[in-house]
Protein backbone atom coordinates (compact mmCIF):
# COMPACT_ATOMS: atom_id res chain seq x y z
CA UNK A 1 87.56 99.15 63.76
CA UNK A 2 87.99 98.66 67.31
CA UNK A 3 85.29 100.77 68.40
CA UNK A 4 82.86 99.18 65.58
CA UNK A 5 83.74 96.08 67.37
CA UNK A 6 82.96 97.45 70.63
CA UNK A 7 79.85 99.15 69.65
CA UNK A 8 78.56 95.98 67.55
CA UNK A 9 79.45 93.34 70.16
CA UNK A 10 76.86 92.56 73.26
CA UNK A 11 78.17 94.24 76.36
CA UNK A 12 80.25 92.21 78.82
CA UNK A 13 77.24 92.00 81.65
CA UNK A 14 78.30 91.74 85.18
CA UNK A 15 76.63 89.37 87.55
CA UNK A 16 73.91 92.48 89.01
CA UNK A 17 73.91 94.75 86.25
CA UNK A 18 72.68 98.21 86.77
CA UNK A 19 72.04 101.10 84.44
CA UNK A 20 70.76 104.91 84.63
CA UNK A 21 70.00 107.23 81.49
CA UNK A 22 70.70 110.72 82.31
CA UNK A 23 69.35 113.27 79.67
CA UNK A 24 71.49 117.13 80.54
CA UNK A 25 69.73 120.08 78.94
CA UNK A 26 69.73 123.62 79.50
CA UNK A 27 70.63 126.82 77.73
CA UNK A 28 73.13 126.73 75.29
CA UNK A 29 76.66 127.10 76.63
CA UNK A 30 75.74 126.64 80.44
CA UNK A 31 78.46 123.95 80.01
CA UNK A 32 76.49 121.03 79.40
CA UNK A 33 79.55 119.34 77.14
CA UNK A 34 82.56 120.53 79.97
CA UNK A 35 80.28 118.37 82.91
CA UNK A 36 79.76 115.42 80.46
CA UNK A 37 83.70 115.11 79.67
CA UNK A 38 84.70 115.99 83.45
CA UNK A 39 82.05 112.48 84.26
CA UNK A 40 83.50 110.32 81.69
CA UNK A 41 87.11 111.69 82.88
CA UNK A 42 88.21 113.09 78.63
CA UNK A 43 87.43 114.93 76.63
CA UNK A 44 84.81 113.30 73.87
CA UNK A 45 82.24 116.17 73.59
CA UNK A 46 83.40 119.50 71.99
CA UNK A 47 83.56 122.82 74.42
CA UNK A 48 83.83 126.49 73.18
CA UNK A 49 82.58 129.70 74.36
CA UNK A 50 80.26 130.03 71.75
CA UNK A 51 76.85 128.78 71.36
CA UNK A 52 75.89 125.96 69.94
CA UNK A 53 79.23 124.18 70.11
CA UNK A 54 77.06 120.58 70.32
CA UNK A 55 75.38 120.24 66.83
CA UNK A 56 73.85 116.49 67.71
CA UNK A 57 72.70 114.37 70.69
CA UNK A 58 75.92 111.94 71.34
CA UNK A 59 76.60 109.33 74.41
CA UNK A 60 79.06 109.36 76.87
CA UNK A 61 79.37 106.19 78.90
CA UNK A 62 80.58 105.48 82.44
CA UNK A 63 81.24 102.30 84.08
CA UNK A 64 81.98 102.12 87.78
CA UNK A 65 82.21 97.97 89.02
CA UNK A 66 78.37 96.66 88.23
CA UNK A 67 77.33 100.17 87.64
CA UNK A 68 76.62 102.09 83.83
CA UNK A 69 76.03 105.38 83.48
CA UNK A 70 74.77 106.29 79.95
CA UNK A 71 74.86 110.30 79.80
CA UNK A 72 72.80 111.87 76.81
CA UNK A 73 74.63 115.30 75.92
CA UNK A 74 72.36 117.42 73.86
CA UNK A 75 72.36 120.66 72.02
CA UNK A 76 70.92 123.90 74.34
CA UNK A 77 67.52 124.22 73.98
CA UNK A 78 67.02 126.81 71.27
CA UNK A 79 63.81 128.29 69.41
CA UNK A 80 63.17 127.82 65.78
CA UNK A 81 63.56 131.47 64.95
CA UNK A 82 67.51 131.31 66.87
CA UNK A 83 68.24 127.82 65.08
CA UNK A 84 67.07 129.07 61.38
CA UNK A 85 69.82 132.60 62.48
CA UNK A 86 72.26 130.49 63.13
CA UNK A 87 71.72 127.80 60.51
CA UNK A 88 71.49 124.86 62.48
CA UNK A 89 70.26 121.79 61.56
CA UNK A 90 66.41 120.15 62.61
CA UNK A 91 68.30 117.92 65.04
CA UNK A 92 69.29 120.72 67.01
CA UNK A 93 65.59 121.25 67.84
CA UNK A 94 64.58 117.64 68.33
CA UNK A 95 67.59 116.06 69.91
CA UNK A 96 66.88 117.44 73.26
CA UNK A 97 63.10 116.19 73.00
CA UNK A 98 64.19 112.83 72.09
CA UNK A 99 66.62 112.14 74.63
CA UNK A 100 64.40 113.09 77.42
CA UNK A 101 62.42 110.21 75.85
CA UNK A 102 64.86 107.73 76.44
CA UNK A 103 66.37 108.82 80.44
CA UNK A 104 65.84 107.77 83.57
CA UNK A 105 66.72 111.08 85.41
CA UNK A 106 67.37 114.91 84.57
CA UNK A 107 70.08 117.17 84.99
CA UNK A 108 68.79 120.61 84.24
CA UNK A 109 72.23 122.97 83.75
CA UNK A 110 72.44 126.75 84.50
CA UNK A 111 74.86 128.83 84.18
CA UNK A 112 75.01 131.41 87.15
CA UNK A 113 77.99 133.33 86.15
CA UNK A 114 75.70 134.68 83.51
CA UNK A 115 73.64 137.39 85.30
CA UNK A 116 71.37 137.96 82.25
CA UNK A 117 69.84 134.36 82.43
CA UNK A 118 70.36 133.21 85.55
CA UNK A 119 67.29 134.07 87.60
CA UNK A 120 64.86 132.18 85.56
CA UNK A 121 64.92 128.73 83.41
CA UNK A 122 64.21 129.74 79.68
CA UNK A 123 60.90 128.64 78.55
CA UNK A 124 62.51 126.04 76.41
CA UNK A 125 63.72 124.31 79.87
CA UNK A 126 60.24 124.56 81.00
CA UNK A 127 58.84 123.27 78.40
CA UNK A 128 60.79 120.19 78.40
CA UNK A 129 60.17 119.69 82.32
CA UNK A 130 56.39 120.09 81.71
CA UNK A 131 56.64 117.69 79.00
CA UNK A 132 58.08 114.80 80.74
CA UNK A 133 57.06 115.48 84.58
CA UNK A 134 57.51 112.21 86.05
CA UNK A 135 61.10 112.02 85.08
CA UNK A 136 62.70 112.65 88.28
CA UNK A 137 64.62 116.08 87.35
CA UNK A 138 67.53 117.61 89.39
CA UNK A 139 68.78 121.01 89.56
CA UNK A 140 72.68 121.96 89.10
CA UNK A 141 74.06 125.67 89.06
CA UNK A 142 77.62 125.65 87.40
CA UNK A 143 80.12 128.21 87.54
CA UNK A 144 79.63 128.94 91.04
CA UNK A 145 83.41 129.47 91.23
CA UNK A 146 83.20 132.98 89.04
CA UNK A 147 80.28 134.25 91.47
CA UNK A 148 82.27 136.71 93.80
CA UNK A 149 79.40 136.96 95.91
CA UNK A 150 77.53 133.78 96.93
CA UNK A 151 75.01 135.13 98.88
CA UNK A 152 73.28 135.16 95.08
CA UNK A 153 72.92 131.46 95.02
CA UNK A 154 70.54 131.59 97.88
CA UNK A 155 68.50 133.85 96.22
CA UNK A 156 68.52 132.05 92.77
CA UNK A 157 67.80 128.42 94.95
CA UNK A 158 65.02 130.04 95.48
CA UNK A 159 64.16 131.12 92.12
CA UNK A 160 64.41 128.37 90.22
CA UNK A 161 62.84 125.79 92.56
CA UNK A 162 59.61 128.51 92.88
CA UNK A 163 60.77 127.84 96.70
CA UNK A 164 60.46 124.05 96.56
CA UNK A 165 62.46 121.31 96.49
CA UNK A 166 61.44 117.41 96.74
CA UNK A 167 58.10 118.21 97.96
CA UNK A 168 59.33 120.75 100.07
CA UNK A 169 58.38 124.61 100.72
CA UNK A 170 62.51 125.88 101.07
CA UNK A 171 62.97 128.76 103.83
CA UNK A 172 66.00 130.98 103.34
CA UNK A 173 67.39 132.61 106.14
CA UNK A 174 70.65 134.36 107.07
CA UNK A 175 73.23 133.97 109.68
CA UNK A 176 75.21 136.70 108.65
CA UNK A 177 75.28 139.67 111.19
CA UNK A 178 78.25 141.62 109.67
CA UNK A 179 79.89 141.79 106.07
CA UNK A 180 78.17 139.56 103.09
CA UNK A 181 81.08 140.86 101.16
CA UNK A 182 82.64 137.68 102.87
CA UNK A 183 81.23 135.46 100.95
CA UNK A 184 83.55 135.06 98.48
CA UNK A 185 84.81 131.46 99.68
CA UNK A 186 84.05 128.50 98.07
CA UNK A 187 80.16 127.42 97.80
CA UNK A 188 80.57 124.04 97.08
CA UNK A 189 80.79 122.73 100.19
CA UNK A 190 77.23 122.85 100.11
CA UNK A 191 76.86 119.56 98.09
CA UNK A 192 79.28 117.90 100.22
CA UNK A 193 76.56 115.23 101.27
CA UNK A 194 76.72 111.12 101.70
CA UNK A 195 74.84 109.45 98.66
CA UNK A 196 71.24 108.97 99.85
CA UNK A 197 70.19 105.49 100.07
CA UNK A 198 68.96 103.95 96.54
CA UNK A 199 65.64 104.28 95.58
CA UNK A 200 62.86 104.02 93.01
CA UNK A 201 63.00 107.36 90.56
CA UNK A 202 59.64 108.27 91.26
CA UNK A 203 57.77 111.67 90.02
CA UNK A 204 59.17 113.71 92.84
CA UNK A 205 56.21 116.14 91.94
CA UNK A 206 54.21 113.86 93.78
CA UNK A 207 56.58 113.23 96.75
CA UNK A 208 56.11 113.93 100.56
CA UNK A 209 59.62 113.55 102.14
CA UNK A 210 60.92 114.82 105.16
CA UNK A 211 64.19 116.75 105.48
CA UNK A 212 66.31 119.30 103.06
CA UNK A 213 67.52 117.66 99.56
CA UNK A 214 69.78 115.01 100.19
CA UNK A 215 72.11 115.49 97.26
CA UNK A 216 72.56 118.77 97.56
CA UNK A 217 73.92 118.74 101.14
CA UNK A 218 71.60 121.50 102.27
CA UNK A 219 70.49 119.54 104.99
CA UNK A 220 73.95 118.59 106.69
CA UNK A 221 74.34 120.68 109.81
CA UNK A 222 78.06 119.48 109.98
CA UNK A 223 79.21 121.19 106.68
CA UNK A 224 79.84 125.24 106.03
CA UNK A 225 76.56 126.16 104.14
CA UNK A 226 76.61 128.80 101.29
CA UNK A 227 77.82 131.81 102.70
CA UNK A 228 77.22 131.06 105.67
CA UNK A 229 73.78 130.67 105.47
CA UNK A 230 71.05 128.14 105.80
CA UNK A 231 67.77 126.66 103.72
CA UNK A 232 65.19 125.73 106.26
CA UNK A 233 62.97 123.53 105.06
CA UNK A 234 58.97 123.22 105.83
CA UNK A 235 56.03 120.87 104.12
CA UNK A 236 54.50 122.76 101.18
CA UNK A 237 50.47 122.44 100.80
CA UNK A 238 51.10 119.51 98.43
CA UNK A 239 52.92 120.87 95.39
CA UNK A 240 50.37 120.67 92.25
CA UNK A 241 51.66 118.17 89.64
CA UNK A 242 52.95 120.28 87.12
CA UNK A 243 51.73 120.50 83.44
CA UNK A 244 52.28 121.89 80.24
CA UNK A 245 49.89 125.02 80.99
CA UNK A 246 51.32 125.64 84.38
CA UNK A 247 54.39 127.19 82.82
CA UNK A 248 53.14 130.41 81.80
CA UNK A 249 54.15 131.91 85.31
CA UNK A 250 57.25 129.99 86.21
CA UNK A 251 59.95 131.56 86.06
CA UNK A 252 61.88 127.72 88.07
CA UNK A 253 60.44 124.29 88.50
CA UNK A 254 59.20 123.51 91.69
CA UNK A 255 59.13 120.06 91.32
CA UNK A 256 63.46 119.40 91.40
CA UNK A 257 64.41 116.21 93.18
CA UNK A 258 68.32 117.79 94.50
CA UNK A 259 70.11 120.62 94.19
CA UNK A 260 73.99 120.44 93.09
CA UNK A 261 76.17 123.59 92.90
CA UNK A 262 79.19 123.34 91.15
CA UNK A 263 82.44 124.24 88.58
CA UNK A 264 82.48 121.95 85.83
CA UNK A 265 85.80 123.43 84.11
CA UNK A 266 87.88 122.89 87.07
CA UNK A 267 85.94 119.67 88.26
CA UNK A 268 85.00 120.59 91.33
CA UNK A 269 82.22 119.17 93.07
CA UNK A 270 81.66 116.86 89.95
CA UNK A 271 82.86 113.66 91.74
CA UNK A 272 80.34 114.23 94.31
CA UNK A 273 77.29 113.89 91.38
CA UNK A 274 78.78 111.60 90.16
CA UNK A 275 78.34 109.42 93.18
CA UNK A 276 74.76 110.68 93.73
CA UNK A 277 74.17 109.35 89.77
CA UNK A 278 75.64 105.82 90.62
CA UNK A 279 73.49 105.69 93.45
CA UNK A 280 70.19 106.38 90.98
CA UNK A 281 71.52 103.71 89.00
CA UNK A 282 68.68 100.65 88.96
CA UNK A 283 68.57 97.06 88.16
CA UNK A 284 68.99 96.75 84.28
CA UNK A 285 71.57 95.18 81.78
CA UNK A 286 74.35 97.26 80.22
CA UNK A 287 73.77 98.58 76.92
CA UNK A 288 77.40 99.55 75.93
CA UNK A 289 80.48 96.85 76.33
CA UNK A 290 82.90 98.15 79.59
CA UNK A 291 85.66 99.73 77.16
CA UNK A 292 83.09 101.95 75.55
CA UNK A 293 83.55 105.23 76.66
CA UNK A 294 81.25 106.95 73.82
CA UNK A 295 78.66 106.24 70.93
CA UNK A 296 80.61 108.47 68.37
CA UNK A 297 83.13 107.50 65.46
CA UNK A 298 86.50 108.11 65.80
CA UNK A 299 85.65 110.57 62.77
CA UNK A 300 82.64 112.46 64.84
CA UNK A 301 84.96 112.77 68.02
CA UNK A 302 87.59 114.16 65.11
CA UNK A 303 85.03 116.55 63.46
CA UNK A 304 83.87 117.82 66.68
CA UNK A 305 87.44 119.24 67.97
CA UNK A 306 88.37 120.59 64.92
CA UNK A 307 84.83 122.35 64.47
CA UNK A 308 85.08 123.26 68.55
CA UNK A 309 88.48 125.04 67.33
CA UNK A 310 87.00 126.91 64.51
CA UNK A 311 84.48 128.33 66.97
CA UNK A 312 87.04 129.24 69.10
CA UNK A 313 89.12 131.46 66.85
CA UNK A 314 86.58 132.52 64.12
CA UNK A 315 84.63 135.35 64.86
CA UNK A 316 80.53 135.87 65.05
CA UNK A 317 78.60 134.02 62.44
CA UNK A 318 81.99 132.87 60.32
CA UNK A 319 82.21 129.51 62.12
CA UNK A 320 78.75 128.16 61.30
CA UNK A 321 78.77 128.41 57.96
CA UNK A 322 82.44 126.14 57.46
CA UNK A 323 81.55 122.67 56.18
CA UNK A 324 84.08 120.07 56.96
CA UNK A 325 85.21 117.02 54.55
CA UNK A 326 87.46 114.32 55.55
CA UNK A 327 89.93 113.49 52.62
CA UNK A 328 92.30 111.17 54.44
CA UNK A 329 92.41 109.01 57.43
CA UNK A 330 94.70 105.69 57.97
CA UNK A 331 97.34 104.76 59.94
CA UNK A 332 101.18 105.18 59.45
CA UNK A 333 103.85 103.12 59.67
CA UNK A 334 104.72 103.48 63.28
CA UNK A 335 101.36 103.41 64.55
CA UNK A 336 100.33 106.76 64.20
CA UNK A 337 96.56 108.65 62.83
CA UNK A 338 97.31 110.85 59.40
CA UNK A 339 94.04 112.58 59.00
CA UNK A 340 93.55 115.72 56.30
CA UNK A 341 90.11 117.66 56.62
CA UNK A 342 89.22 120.03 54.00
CA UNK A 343 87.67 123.06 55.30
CA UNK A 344 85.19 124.66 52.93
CA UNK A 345 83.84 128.21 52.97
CA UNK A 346 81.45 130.15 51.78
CA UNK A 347 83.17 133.45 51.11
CA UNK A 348 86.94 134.49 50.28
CA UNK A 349 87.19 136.83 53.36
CA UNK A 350 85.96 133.98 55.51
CA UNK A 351 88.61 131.80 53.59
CA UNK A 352 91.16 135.06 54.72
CA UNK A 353 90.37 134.73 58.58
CA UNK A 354 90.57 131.08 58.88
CA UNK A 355 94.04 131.12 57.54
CA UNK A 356 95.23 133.99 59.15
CA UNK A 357 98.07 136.49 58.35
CA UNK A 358 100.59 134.19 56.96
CA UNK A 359 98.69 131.08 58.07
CA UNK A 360 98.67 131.51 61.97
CA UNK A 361 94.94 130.74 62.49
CA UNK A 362 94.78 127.60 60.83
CA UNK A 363 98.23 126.40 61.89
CA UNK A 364 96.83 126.76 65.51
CA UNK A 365 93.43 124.99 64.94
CA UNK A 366 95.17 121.90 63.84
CA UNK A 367 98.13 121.93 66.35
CA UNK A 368 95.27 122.24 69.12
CA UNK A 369 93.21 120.16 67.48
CA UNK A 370 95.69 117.35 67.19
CA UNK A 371 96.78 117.50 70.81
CA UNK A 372 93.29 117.16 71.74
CA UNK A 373 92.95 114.35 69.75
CA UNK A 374 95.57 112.61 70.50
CA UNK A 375 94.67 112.64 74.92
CA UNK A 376 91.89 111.21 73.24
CA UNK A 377 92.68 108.44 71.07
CA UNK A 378 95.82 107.63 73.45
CA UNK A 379 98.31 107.99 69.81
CA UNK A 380 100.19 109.80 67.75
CA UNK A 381 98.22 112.27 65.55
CA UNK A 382 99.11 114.44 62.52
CA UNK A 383 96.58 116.51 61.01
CA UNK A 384 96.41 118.45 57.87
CA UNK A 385 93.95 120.85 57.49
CA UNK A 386 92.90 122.66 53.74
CA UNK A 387 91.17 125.57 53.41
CA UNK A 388 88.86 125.99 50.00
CA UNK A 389 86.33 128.21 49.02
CA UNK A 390 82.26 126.16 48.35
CA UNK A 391 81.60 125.51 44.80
């Protein structure tokens, strides 16, 4: 009820409102859920290592003094012929479409632990861009903390900026004259940069700027570059606004505004966008109250834990096909949430493995699943879960 109330009521405006949409897309599981939750500082969006784990478009919301955030998580960018494998629903196709509608700025997510992907935005990704070029888009690699060697994120900079960033041809050159092996320290103090100074989101396809990225600290001389080694910058011959048929041949987007490297599980560097993304923030009233922190139910926040558990201890295609019903939430006498979700199946042996030998499967999902939900909804939570076979 409270959150209806929230949701429902105008939003308490400050005196200089200001407001920035920001749409994240990329592949599925690049960790577009983990960065959203490590911004809004808890967990509200559902993380697994499996694909897919976000079934729907949902906002997170972030309010800093006069400042809103409004972040758009979306499902990875998928093709028709993966959705229909894995049964998911039409959203999962247009969700990321239609938020890109609706933002003020871009986060594009890629996951460079994953050295099967990493060298090259899917065409999906590209797609998207093309569709929407003058939505000021920036790049962020994730997972730079499992890359033993980070010489590589030089070379995939490079890759998936086509050698350009903010107008910019990039030059990569070394400063290493012994052992790269070396380069195992920490990356991140590459976006280790002051907040550049506010200013209109213009199509940075069709910017001229002096200097390296500013968000992505490549141009501050005082900080330890990726292993130790430096982007030069020099002026490209006018990058060529970039449209829908220009994709054929890109395997990046030359037309990203920043560059942020970072590791969204353990947080790190996250503060530092998130300061960048306040500073993007322009003149506009609120559209959520102060309290909100997401768009969701209670019930969608409860569906989306439990479901992020099933994916996390059900094997291959089992998980997808589990529908979930809701057969009981109120509150108890002392305060607390009683919820019990029906879990229906579509086969007895899937019935068999989300049980478990002697009920150790689903036992687990719904003691996880309850902590979880309760650091979210700040109470005490019991949950049952049922298992029964689809009629």
């Amino acid at each position: 009820e409270e959150q209806k109330r929230l949701l429902r009521n105008q939003p308490d405006q400050p005196q200089n409102p200001k407001v920035l949409r920001i749409a994240i897309i990329g592949a599925p599981n690049a960790g577009k859920s983990t960065l959203s939750n490590q911004l809004l500082g808890r967990k509200v969006f559902p993380v697994s290592k499996k694909v897919h784990t976000t079934r729907c478009k949902a906002r997170g919301v972030v309010t800093y003094e006069d400042t809103q955030l409004i972040i758009l998580d979306t499902p990875g960018l998928t093709s028709p012929l993966k959705a229909k494998r894995h049964k998911l629903e039409a959203a999962m196709l247009t969700d990321p479409w239609d938020s890109m509608k609706h933002a003020d700025l871009v986060l594009v997510l890629v996951d460079v632990s994953d050295h099967w992907t990493r060298d090259s935005l899917s065409k999906e990704v590209l797609k998207c861009l093309s569709q929407f070029p003058h939505i000021p888009s920036v790049l962020v690699l994730n997972k730079v903390d499992l890359l033993k060697n980070k010489v590589i994120l030089l070379e995939l900079v490079n890759e998936l900026t086509e050698g350009i960033v903010n107008g910019k041809k990039l030059e990569v050159r070394s400063d290493f004259k012994h052992d790269c092996s070396s380069s195992a320290e920490s990356p991140l103090q590459t976006t280790r940069a002051s907040p550049p100074a506010r200013r209109a989101p213009e199509s940075h396809c069709q910017q001229e700027t002096g200097g390296a990225p500013e968000g992505s600290g490549l141009g501050n001389s005082n900080e330890r570059r990726v292993s130790e080694s430096r982007l030069g910058t020099e002026k490209a011959q006018g990058p060529k606004p970039c449209g829908p048929r220009d994709i054929k041949n890109l395997k990046g987007w030359p037309c990203f505004q920043e560059i942020f490297m970072l590791a969204a599980v353990r947080g790190e560097e996250v503060d530092t966008l998130k300061q960048y993304l306040l500073m993007q923030a322009k003149p506009g009233p609120w559209k959520f109250h102060s309290e909100v922190l997401t768009s969701q139910t209670p019930q969608e926040i409860c569906d989306n834990i439990i479901r992020e558990k099933i994916l996390e201890y059900l094997p291959l295609e089992v998980p997808y096909g589990v529908t979930q019903v809701t057969e009981m939430w109120e509150e108890g006498a002392s305060g607390e949430l009683l919820i019990v979700q029906n879990l229906l199946v579509p086969r007895k042996s899937h019935m068999m493995m989300l049980i478990g030998r002697g009920g150790k499967v689903i036992s687990r999902i719904a003691q996880e699943a309850g902590q979880d939900l309760m650091n979210v909804f700040l109470c005490d939570v019991r949950l049952k879960l049922k298992v029964d076979l689809k009629t």
